[in-house]
C-alpha atoms as a PDB file:
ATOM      1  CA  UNK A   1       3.501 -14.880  -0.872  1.00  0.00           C
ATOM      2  CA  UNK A   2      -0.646 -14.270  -0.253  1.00  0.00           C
ATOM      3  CA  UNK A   3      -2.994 -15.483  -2.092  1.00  0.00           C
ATOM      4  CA  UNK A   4      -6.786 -14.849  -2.390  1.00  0.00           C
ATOM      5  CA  UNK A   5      -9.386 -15.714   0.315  1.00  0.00           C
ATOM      6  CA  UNK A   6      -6.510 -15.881   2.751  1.00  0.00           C
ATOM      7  CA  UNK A   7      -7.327 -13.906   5.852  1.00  0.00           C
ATOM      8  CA  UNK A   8      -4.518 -10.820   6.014  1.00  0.00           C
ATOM      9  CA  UNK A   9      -1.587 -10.839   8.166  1.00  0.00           C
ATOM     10  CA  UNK A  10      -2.231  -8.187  10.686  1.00  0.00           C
ATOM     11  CA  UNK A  11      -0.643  -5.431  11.354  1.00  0.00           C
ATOM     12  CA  UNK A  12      -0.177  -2.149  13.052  1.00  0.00           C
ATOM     13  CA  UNK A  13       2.368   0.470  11.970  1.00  0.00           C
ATOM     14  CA  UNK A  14       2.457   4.225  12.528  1.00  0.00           C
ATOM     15  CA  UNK A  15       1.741   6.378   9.781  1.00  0.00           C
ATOM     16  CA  UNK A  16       3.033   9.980   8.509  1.00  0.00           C
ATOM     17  CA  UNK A  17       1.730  11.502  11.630  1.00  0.00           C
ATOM     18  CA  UNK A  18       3.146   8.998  13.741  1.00  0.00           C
ATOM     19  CA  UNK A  19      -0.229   7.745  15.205  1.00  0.00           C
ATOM     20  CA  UNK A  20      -0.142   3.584  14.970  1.00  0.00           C
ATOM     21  CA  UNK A  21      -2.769   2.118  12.136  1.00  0.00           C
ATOM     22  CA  UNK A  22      -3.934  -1.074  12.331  1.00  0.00           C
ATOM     23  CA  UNK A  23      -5.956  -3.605  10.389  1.00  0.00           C
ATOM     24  CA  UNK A  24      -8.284  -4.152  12.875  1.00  0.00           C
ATOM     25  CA  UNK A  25      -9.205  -0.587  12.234  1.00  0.00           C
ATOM     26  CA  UNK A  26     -11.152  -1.004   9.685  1.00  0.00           C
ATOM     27  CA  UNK A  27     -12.522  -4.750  10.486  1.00  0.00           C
ATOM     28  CA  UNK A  28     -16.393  -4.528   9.935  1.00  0.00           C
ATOM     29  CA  UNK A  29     -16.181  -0.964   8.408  1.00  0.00           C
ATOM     30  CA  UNK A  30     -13.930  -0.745   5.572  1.00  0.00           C
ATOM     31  CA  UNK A  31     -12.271  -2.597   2.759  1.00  0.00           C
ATOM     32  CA  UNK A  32      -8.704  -1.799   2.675  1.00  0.00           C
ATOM     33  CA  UNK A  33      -5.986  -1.295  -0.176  1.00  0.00           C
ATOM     34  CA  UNK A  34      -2.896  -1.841   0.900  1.00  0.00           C
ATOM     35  CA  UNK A  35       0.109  -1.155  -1.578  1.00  0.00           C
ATOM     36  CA  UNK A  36       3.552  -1.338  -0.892  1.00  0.00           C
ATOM     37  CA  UNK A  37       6.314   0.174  -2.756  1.00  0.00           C
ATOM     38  CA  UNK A  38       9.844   1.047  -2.562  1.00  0.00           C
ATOM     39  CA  UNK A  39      10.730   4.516  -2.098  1.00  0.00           C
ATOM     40  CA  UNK A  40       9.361   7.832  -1.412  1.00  0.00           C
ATOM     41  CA  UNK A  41       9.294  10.502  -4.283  1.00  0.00           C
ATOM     42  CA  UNK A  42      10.976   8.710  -6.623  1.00  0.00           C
ATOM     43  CA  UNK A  43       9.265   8.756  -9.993  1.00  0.00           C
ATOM     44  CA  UNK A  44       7.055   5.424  -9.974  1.00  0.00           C
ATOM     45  CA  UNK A  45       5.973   5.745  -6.443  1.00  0.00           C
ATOM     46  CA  UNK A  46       4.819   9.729  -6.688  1.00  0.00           C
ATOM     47  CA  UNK A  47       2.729   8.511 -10.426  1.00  0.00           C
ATOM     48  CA  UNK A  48       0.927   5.561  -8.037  1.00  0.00           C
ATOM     49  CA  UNK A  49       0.473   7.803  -5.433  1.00  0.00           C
ATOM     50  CA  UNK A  50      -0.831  10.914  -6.843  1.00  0.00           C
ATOM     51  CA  UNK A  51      -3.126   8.402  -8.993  1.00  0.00           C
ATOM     52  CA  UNK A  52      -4.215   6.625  -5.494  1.00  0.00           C
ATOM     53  CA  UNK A  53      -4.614  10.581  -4.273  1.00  0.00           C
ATOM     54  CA  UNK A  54      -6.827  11.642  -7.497  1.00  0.00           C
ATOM     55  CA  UNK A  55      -9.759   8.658  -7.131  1.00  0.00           C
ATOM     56  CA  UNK A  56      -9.531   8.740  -3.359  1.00  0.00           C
ATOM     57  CA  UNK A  57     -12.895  10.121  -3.146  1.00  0.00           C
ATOM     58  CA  UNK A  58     -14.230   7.356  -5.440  1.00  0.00           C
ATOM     59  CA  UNK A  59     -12.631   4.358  -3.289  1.00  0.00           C
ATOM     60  CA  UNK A  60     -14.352   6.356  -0.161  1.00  0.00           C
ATOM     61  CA  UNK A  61     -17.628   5.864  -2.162  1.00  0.00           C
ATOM     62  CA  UNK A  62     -16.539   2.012  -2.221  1.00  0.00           C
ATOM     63  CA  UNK A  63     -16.256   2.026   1.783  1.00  0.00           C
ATOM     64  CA  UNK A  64     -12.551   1.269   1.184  1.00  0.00           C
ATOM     65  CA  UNK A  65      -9.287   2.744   2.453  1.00  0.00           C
ATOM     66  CA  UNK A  66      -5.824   3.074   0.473  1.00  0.00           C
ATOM     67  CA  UNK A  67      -3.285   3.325   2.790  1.00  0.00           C
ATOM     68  CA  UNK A  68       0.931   2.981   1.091  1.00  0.00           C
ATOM     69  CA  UNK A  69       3.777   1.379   2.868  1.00  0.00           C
ATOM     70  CA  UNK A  70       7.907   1.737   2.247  1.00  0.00           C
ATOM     71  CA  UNK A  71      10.282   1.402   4.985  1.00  0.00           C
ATOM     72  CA  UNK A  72      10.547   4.758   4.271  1.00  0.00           C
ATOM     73  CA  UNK A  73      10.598   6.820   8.018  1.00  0.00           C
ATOM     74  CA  UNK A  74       7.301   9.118   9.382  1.00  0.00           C
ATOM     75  CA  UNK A  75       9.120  12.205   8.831  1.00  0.00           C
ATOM     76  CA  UNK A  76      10.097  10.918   4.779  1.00  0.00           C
ATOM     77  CA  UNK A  77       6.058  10.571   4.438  1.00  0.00           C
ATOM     78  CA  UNK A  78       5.083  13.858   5.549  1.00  0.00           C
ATOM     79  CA  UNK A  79       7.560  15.632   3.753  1.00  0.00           C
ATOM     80  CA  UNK A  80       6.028  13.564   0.170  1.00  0.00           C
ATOM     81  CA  UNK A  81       2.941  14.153   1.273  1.00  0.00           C
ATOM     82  CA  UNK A  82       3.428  17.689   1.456  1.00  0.00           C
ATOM     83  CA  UNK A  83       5.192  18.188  -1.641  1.00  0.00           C
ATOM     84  CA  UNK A  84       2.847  16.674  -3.885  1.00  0.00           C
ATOM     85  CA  UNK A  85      -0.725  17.258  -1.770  1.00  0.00           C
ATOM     86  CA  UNK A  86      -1.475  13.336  -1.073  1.00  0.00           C
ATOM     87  CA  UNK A  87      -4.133  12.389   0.777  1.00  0.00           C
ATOM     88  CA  UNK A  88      -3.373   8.740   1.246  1.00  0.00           C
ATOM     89  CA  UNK A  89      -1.860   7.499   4.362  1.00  0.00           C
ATOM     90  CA  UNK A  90       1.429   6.423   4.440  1.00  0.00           C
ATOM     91  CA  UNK A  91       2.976   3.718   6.620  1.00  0.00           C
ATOM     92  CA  UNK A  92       6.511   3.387   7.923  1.00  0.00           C
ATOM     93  CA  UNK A  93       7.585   0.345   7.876  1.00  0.00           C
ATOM     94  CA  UNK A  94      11.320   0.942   8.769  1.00  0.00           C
ATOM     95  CA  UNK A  95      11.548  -2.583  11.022  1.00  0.00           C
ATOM     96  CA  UNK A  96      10.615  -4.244   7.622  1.00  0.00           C
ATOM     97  CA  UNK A  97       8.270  -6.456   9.791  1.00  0.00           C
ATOM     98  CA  UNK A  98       4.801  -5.580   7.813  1.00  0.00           C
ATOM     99  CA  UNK A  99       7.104  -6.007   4.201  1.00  0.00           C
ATOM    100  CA  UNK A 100       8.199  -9.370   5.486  1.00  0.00           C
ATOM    101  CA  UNK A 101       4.391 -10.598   6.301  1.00  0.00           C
ATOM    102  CA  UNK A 102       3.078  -9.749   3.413  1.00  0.00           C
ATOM    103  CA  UNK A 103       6.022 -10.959   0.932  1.00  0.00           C
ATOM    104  CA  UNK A 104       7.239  -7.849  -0.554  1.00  0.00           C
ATOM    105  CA  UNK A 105      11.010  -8.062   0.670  1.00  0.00           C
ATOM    106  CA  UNK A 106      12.269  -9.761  -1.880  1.00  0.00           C
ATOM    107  CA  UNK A 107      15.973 -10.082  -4.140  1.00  0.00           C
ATOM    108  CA  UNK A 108      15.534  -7.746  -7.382  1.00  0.00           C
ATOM    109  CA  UNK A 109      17.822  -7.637 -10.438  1.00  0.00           C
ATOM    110  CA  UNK A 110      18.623  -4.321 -11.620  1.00  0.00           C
ATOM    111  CA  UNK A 111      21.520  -3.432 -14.623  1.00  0.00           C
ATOM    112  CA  UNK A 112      23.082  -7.011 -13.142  1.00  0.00           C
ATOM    113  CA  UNK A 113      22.715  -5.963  -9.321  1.00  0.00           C
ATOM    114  CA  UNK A 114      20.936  -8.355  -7.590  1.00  0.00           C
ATOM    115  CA  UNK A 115      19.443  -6.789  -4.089  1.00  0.00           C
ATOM    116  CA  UNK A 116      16.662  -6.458  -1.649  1.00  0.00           C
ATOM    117  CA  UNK A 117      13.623  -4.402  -1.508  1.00  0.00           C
ATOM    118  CA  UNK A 118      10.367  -3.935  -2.161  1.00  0.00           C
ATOM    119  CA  UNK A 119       8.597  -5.252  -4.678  1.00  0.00           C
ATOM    120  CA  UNK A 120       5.792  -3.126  -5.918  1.00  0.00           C
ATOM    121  CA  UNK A 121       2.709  -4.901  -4.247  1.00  0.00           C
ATOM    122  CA  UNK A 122      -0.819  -4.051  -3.728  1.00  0.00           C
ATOM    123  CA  UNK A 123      -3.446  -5.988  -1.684  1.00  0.00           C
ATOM    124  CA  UNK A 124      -7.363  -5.606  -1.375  1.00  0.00           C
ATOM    125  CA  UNK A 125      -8.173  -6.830   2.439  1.00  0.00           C
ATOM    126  CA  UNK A 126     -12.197  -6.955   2.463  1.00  0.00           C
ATOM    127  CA  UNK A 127     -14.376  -5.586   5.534  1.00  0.00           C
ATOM    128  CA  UNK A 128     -13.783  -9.016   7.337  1.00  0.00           C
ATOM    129  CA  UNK A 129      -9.873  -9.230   6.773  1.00  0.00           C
ATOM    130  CA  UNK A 130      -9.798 -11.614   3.937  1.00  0.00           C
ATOM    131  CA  UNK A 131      -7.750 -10.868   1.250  1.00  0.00           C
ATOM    132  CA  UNK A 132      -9.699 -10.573  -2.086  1.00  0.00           C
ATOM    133  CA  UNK A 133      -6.464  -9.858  -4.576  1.00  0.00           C
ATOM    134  CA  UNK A 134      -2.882 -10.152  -4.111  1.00  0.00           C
ATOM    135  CA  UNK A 135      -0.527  -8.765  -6.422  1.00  0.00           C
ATOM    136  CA  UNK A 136       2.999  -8.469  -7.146  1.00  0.00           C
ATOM    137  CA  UNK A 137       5.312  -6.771  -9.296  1.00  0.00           C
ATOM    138  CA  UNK A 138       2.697  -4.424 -10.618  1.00  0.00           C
ATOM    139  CA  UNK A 139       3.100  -1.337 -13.025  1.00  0.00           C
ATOM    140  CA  UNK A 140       2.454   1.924 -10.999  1.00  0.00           C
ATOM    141  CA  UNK A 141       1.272   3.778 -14.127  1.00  0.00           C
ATOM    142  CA  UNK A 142      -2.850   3.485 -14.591  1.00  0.00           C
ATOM    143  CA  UNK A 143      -2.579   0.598 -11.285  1.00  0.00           C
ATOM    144  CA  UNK A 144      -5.207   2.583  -8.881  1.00  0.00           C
ATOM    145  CA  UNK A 145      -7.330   2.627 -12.037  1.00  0.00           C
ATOM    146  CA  UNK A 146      -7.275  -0.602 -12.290  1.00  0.00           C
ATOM    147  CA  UNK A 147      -7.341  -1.547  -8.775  1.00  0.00           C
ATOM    148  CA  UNK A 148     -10.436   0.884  -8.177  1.00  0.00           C
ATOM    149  CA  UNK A 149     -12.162  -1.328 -10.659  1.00  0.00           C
ATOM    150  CA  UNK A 150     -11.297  -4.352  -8.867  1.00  0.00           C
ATOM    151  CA  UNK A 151     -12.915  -2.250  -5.445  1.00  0.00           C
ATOM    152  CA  UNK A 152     -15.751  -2.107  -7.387  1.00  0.00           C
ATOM    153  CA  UNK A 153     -16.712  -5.724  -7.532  1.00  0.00           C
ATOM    154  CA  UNK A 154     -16.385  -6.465  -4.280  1.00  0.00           C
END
């Protein structure tokens, strides 16, 4: 698992529109939130996305980027994008590869069932690819609230 003021594992993934987005992106220019969660429209991920969606213009203020991963496929995102107006980007992570670097993929215990997936995760990469929080198992209700806050100190 990360922890803070450890530089970020890069990455490069394609997102809903299949073009490939990378860390280095934004290296220099923009402070990056990167949350990972498990599945598209399903009722915590649409609440943490169409939170992310509603203060996206504030984070912009911030010089920062939110950007959500699942395994979920390209054609998945646009089709939750769509339904529900987001305008965060959405990376498919269907190798697993980018959920693996960063810790995510882990067992989870549900009514007895122990299985994999995706922890809900979020992590703010500053402009110089350093990770400034690291976060697991968070609570999607009021989290981009609270993570915008966090943007704000940087």
């Amino acid at each position: 698992m990360l922890t803070k003021n450890q530089p970020a594992p890069p990455f490069s993934s394609p997102n809903q529109d299949n073009q490939a987005i990378s860390l280095t992106d934004f290296a220099g220019k923009k402070h990056v939130v990167l949350y990972f969660y498990p599945k598209d429209d399903t009722p915590g991920c649409t609440i943490e996305a169409n939170d992310f969606t509603a203060l996206a213009n504030q984070f912009a203020d911030l010089d920062t980027v939110v950007i959500g991963v699942s395994k979920d496929s390209c054609d998945s995102h646009q089709a939750f994008i769509k339904k529900y107006g987001l305008s965060v980007q959405l990376l498919a992570d269907t190798s697993g590869e980018l959920c693996d670097s960063y810790g995510v993929w882990q067992e989870k215990e549900k009514q007895g069932v122990k299985k994999m997936g995706i922890v809900r995760s979020t992590f703010i990469i500053n402009k110089d690819g350093v990770v400034e929080e690291a976060m697991y198992g968070v609570t999607a209700d009021g989290h981009a609230q609270a993570i915008l806050e966090k943007v704000k100190q940087l």
